[in-house]
PDB file of N, CA and C in Angstrom:
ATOM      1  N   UNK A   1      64.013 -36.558  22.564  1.00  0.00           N
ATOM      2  CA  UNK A   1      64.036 -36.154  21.183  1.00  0.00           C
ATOM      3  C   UNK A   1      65.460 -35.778  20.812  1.00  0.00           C
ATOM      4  N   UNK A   2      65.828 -36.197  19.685  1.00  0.00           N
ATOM      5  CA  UNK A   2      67.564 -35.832  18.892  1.00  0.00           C
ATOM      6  C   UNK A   2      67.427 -34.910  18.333  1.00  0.00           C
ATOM      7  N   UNK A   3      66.146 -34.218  17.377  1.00  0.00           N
ATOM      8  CA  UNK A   3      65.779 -33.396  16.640  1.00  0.00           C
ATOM      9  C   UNK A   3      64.701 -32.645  16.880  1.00  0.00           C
ATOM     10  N   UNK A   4      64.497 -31.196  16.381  1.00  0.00           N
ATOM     11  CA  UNK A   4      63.265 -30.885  16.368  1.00  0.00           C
ATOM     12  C   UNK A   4      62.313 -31.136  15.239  1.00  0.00           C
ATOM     13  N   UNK A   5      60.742 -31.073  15.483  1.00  0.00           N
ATOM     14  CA  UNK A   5      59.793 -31.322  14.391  1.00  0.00           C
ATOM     15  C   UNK A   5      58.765 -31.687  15.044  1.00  0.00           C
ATOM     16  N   UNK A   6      57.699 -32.927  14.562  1.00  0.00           N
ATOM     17  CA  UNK A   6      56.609 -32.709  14.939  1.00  0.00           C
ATOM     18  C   UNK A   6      56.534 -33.928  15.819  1.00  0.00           C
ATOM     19  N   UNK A   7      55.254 -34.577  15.803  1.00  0.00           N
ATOM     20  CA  UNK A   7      55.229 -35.415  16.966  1.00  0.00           C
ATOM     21  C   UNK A   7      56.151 -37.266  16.972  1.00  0.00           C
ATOM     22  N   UNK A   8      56.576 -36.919  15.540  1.00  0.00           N
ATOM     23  CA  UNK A   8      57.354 -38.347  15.493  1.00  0.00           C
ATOM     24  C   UNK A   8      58.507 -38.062  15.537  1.00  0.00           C
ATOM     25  N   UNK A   9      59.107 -36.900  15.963  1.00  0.00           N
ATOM     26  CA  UNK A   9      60.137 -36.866  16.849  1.00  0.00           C
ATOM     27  C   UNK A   9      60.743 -37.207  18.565  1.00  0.00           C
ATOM     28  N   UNK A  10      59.521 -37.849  18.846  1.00  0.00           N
ATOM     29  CA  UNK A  10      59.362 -38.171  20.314  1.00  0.00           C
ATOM     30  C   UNK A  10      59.614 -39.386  20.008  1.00  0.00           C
ATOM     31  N   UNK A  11      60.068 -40.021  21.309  1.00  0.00           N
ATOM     32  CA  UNK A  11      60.063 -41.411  21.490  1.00  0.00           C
ATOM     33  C   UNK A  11      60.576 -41.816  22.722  1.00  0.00           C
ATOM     34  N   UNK A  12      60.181 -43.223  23.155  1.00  0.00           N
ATOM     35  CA  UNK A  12      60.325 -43.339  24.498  1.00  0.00           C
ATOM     36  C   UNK A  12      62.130 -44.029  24.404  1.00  0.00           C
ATOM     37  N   UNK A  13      62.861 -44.063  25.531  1.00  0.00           N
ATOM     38  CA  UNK A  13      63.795 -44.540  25.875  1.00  0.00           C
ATOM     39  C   UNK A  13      64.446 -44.752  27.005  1.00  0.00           C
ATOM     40  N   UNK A  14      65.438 -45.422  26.688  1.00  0.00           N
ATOM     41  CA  UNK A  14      66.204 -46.037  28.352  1.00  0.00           C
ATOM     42  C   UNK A  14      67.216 -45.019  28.955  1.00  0.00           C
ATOM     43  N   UNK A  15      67.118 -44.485  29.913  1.00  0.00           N
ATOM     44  CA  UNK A  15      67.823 -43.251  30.273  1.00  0.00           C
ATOM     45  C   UNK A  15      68.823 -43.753  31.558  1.00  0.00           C
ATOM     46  N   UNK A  16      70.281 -43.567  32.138  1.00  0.00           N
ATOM     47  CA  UNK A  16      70.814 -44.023  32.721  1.00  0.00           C
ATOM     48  C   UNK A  16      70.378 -43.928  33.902  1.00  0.00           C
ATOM     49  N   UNK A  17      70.129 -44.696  35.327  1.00  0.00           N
ATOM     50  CA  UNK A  17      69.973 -44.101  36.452  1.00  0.00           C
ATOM     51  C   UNK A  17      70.968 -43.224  37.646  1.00  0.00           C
ATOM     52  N   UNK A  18      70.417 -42.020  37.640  1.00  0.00           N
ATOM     53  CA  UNK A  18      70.737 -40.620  38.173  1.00  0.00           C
ATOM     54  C   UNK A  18      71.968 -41.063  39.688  1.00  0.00           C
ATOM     55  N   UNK A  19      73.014 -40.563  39.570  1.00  0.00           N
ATOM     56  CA  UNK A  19      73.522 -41.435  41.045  1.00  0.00           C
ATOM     57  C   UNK A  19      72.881 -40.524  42.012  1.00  0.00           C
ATOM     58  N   UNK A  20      73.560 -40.547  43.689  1.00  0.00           N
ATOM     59  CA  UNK A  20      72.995 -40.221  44.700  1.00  0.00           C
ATOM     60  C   UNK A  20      73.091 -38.384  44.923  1.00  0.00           C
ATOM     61  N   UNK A  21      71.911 -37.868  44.935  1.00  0.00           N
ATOM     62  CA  UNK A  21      71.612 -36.446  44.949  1.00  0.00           C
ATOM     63  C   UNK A  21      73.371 -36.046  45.893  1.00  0.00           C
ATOM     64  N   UNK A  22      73.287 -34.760  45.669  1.00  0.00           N
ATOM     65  CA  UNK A  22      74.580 -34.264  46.376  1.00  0.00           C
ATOM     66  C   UNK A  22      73.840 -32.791  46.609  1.00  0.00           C
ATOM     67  N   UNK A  23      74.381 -32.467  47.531  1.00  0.00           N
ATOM     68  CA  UNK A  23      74.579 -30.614  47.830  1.00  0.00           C
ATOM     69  C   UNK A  23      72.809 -30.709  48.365  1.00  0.00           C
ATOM     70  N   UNK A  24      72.476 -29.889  47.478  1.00  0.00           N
ATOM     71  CA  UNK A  24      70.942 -29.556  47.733  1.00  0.00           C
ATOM     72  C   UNK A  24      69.810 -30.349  46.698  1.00  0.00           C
ATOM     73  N   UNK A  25      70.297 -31.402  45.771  1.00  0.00           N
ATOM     74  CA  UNK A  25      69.203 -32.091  45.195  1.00  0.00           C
ATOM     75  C   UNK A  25      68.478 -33.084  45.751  1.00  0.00           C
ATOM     76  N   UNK A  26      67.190 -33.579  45.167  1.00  0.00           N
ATOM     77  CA  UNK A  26      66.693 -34.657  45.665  1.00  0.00           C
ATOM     78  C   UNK A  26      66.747 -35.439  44.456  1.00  0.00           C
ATOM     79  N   UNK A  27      66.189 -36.954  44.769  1.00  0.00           N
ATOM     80  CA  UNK A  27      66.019 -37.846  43.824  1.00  0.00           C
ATOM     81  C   UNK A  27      64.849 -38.292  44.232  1.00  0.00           C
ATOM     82  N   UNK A  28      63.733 -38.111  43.175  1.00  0.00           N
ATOM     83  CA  UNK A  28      62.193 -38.426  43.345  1.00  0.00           C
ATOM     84  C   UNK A  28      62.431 -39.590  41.762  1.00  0.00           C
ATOM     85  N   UNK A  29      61.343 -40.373  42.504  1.00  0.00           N
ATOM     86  CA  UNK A  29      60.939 -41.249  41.664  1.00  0.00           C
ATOM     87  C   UNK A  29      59.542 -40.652  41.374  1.00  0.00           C
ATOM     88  N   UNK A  30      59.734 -40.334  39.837  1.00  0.00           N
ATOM     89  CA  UNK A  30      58.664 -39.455  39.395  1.00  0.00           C
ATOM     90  C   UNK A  30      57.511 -40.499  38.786  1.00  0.00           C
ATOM     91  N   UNK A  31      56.096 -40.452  39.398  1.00  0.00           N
ATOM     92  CA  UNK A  31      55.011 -41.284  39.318  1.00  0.00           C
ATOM     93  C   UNK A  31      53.887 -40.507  37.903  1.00  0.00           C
ATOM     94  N   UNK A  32      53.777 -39.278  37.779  1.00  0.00           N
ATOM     95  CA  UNK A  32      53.440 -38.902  36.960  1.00  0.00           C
ATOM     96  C   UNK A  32      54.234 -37.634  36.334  1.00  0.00           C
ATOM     97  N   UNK A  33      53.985 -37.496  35.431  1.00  0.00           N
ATOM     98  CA  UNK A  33      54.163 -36.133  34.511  1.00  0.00           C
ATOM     99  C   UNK A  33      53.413 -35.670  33.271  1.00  0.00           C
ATOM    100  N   UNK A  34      53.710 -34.201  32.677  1.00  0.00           N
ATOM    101  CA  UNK A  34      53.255 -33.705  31.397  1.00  0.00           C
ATOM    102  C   UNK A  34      53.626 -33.126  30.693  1.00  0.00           C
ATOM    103  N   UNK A  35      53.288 -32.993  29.463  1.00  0.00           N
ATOM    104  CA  UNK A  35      54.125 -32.588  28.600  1.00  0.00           C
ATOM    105  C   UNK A  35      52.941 -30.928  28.553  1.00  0.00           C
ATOM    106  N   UNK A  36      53.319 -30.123  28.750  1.00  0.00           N
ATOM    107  CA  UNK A  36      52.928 -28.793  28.117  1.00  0.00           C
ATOM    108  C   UNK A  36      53.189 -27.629  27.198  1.00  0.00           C
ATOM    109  N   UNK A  37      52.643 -26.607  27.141  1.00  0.00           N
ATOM    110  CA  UNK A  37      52.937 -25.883  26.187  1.00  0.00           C
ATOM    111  C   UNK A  37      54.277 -25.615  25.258  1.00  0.00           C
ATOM    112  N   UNK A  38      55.029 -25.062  26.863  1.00  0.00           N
ATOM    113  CA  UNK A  38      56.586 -24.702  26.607  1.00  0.00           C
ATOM    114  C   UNK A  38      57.527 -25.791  26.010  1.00  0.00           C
ATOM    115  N   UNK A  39      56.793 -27.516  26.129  1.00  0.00           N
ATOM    116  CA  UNK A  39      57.376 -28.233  25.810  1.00  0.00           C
ATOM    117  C   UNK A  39      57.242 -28.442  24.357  1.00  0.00           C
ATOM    118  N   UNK A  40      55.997 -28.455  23.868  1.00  0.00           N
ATOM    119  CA  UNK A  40      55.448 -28.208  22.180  1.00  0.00           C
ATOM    120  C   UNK A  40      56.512 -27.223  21.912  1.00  0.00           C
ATOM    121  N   UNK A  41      56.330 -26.163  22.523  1.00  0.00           N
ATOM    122  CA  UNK A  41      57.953 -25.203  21.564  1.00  0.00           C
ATOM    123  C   UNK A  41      58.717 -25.974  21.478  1.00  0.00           C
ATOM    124  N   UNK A  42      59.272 -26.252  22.546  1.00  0.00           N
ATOM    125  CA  UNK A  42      60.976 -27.145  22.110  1.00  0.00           C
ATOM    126  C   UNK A  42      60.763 -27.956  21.426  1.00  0.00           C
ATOM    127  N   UNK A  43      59.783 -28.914  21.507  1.00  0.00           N
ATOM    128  CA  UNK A  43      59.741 -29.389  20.449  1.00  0.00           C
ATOM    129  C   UNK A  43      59.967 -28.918  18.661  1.00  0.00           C
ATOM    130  N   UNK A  44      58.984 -28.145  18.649  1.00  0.00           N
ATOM    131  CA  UNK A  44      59.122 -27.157  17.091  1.00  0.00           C
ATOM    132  C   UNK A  44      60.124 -27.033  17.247  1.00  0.00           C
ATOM    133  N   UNK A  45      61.014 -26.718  17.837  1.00  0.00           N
ATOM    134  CA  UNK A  45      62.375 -25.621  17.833  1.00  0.00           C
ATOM    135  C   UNK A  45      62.040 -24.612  18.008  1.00  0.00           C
ATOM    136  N   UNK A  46      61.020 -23.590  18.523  1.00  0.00           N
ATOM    137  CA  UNK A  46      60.398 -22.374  18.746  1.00  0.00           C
ATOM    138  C   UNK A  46      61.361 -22.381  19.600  1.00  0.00           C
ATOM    139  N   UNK A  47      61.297 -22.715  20.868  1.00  0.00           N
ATOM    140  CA  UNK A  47      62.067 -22.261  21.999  1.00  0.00           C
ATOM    141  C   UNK A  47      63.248 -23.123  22.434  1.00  0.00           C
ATOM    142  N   UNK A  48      64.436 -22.368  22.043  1.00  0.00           N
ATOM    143  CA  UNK A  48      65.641 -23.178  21.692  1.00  0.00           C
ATOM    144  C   UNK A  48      66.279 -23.113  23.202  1.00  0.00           C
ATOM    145  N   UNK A  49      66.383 -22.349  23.400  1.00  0.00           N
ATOM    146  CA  UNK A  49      67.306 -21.995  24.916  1.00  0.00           C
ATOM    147  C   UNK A  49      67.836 -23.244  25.452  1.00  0.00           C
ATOM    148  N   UNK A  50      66.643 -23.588  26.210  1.00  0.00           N
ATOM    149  CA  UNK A  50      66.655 -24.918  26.892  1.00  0.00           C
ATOM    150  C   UNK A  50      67.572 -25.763  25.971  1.00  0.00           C
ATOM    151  N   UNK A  51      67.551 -26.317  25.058  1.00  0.00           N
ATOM    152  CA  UNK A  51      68.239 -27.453  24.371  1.00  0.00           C
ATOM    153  C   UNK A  51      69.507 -27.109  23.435  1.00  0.00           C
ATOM    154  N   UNK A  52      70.061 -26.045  23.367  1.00  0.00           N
ATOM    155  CA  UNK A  52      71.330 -25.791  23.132  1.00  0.00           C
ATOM    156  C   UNK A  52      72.104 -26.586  23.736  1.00  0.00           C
ATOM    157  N   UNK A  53      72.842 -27.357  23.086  1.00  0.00           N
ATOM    158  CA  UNK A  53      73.851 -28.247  23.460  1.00  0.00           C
ATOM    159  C   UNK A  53      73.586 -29.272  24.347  1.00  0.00           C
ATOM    160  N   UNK A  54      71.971 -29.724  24.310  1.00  0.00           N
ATOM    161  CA  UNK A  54      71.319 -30.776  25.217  1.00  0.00           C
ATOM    162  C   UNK A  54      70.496 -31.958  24.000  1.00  0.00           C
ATOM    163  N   UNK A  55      71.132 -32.052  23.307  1.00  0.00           N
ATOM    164  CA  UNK A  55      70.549 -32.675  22.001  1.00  0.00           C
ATOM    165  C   UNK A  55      70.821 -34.161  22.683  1.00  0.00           C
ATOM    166  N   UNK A  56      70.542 -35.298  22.870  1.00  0.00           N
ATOM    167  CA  UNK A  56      69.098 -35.892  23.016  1.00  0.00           C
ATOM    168  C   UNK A  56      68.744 -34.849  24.138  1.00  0.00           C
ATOM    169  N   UNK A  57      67.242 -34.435  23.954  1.00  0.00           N
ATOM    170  CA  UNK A  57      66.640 -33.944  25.233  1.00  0.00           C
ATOM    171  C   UNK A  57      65.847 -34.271  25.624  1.00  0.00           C
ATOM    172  N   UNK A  58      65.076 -34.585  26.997  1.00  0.00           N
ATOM    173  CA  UNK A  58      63.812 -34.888  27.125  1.00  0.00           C
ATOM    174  C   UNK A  58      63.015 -34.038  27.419  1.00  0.00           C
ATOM    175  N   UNK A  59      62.114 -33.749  26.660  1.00  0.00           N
ATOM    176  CA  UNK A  59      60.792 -32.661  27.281  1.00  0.00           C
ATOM    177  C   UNK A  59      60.001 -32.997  28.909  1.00  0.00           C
ATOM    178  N   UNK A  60      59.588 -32.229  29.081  1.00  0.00           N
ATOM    179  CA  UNK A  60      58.484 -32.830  30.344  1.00  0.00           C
ATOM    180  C   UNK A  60      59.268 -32.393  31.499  1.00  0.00           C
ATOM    181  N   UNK A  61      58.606 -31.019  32.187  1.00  0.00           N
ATOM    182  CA  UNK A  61      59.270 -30.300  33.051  1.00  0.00           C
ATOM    183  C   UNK A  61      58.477 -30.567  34.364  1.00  0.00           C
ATOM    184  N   UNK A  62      57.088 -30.554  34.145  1.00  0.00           N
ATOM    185  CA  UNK A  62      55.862 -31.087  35.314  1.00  0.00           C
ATOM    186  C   UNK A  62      56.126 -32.385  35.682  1.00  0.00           C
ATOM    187  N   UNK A  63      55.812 -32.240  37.191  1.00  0.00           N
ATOM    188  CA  UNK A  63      55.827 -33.724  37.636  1.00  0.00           C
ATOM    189  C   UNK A  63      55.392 -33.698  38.903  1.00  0.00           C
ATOM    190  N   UNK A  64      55.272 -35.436  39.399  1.00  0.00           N
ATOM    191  CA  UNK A  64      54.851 -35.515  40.337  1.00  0.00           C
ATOM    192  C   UNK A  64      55.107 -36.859  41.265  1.00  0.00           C
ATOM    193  N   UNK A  65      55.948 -37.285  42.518  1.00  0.00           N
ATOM    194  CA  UNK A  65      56.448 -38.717  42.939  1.00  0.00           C
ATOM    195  C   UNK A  65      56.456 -38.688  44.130  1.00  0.00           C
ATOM    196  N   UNK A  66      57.918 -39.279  44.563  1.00  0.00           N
ATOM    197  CA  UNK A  66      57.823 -39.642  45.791  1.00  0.00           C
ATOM    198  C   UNK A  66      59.438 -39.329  46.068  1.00  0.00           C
ATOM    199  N   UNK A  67      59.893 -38.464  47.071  1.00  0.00           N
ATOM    200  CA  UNK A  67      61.580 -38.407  47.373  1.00  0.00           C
ATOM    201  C   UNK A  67      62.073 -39.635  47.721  1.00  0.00           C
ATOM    202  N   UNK A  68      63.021 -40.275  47.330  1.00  0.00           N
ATOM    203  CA  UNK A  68      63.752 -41.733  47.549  1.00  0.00           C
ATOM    204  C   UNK A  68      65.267 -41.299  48.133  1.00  0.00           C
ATOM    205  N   UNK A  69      65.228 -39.765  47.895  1.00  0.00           N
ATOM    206  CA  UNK A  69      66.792 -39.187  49.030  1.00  0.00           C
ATOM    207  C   UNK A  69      66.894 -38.146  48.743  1.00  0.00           C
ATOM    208  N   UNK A  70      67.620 -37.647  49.318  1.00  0.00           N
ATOM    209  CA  UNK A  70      67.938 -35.966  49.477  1.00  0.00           C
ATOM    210  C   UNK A  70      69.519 -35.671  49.752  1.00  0.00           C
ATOM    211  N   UNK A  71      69.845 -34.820  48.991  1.00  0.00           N
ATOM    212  CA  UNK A  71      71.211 -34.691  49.537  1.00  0.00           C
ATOM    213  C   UNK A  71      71.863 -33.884  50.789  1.00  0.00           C
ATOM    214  N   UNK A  72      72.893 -34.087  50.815  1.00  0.00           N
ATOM    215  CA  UNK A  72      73.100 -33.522  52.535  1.00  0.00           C
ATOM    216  C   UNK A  72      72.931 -31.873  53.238  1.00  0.00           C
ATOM    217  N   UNK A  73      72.327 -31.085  52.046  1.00  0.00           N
ATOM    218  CA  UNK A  73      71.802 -29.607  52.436  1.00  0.00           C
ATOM    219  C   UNK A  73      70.598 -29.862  52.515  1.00  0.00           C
ATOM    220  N   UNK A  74      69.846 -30.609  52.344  1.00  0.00           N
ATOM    221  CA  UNK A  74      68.344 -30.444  52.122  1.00  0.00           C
ATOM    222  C   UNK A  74      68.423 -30.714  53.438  1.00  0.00           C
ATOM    223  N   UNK A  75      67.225 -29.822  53.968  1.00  0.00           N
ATOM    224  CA  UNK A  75      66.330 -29.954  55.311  1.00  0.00           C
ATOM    225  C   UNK A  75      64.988 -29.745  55.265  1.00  0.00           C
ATOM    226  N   UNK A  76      64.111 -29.273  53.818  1.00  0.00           N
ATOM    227  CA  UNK A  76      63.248 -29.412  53.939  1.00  0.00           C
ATOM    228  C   UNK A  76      62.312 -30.932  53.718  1.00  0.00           C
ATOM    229  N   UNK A  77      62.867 -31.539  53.370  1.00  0.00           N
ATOM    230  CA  UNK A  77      62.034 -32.854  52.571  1.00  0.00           C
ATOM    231  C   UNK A  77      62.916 -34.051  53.104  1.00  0.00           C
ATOM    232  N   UNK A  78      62.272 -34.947  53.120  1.00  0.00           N
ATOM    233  CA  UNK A  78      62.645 -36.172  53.569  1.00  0.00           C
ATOM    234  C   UNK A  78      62.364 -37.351  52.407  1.00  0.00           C
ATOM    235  N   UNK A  79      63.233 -38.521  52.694  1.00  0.00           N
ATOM    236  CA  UNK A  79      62.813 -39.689  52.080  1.00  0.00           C
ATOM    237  C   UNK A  79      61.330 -40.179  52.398  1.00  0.00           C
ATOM    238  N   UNK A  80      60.411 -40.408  51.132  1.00  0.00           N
ATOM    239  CA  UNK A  80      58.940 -40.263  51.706  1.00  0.00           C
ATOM    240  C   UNK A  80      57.818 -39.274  50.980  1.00  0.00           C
ATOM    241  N   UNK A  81      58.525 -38.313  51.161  1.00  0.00           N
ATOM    242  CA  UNK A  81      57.728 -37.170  50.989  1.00  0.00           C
ATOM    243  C   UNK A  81      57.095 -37.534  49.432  1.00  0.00           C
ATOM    244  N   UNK A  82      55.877 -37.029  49.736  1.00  0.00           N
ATOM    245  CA  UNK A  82      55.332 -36.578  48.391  1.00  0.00           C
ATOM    246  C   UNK A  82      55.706 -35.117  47.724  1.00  0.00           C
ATOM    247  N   UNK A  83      55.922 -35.221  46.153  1.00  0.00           N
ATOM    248  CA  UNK A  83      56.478 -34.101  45.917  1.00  0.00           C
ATOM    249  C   UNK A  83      55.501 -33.595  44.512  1.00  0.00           C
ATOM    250  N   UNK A  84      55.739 -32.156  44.214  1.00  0.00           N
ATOM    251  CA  UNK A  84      55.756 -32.166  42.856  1.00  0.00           C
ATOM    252  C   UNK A  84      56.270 -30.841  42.587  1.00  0.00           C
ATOM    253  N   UNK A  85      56.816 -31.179  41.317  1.00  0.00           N
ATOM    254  CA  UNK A  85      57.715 -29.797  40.778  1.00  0.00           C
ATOM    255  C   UNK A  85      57.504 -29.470  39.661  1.00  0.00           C
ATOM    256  N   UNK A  86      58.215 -28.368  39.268  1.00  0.00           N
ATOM    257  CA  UNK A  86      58.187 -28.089  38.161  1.00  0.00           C
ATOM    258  C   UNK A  86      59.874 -27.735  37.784  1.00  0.00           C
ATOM    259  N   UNK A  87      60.505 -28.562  37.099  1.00  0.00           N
ATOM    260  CA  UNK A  87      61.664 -28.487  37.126  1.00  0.00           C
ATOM    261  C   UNK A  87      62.770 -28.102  35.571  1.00  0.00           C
TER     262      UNK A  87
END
């Protein structure tokens, strides 16, 4: 979303692909997700925080995939793993 408002402010798009995790991130190829409550705020503009100075933003913090890498601190998770976060 570029703007806030109601639901025809959403729309789908082509987003660049993420390069290779570093430090302590992973890179999951995310198989599902949702949009919830906190996300309807940002949407409205109720809850701005998050999107200060993140204008296009994408909502959708829930999720759920598969790790495709990890960067070189991670020791808990492996390429493989099933994951899900809330991020």
């Amino acid at each position: 979303m570029a703007t806030f408002g109601g639901p025809e402010v959403l729309h789908v798009d082509e987003v660049p692909e993420p390069g290779p995790p570093v430090r302590d991130e992973l890179l999951v190829r995310v198989e599902a997700s949702s949009i919830n409550g906190t996300d309807l705020g940002f949407r409205r503009g109720a809850v701005k925080i998050a999107t200060v100075g993140r204008m296009p933003f994408v909502p959708g913090f829930d999720l759920a995939g598969e790790v495709l890498a990890c960067g070189p601190a991670v020791t808990a998770f492996a390429p493989g793993d099933r994951v899900v976060a809330l991020v």
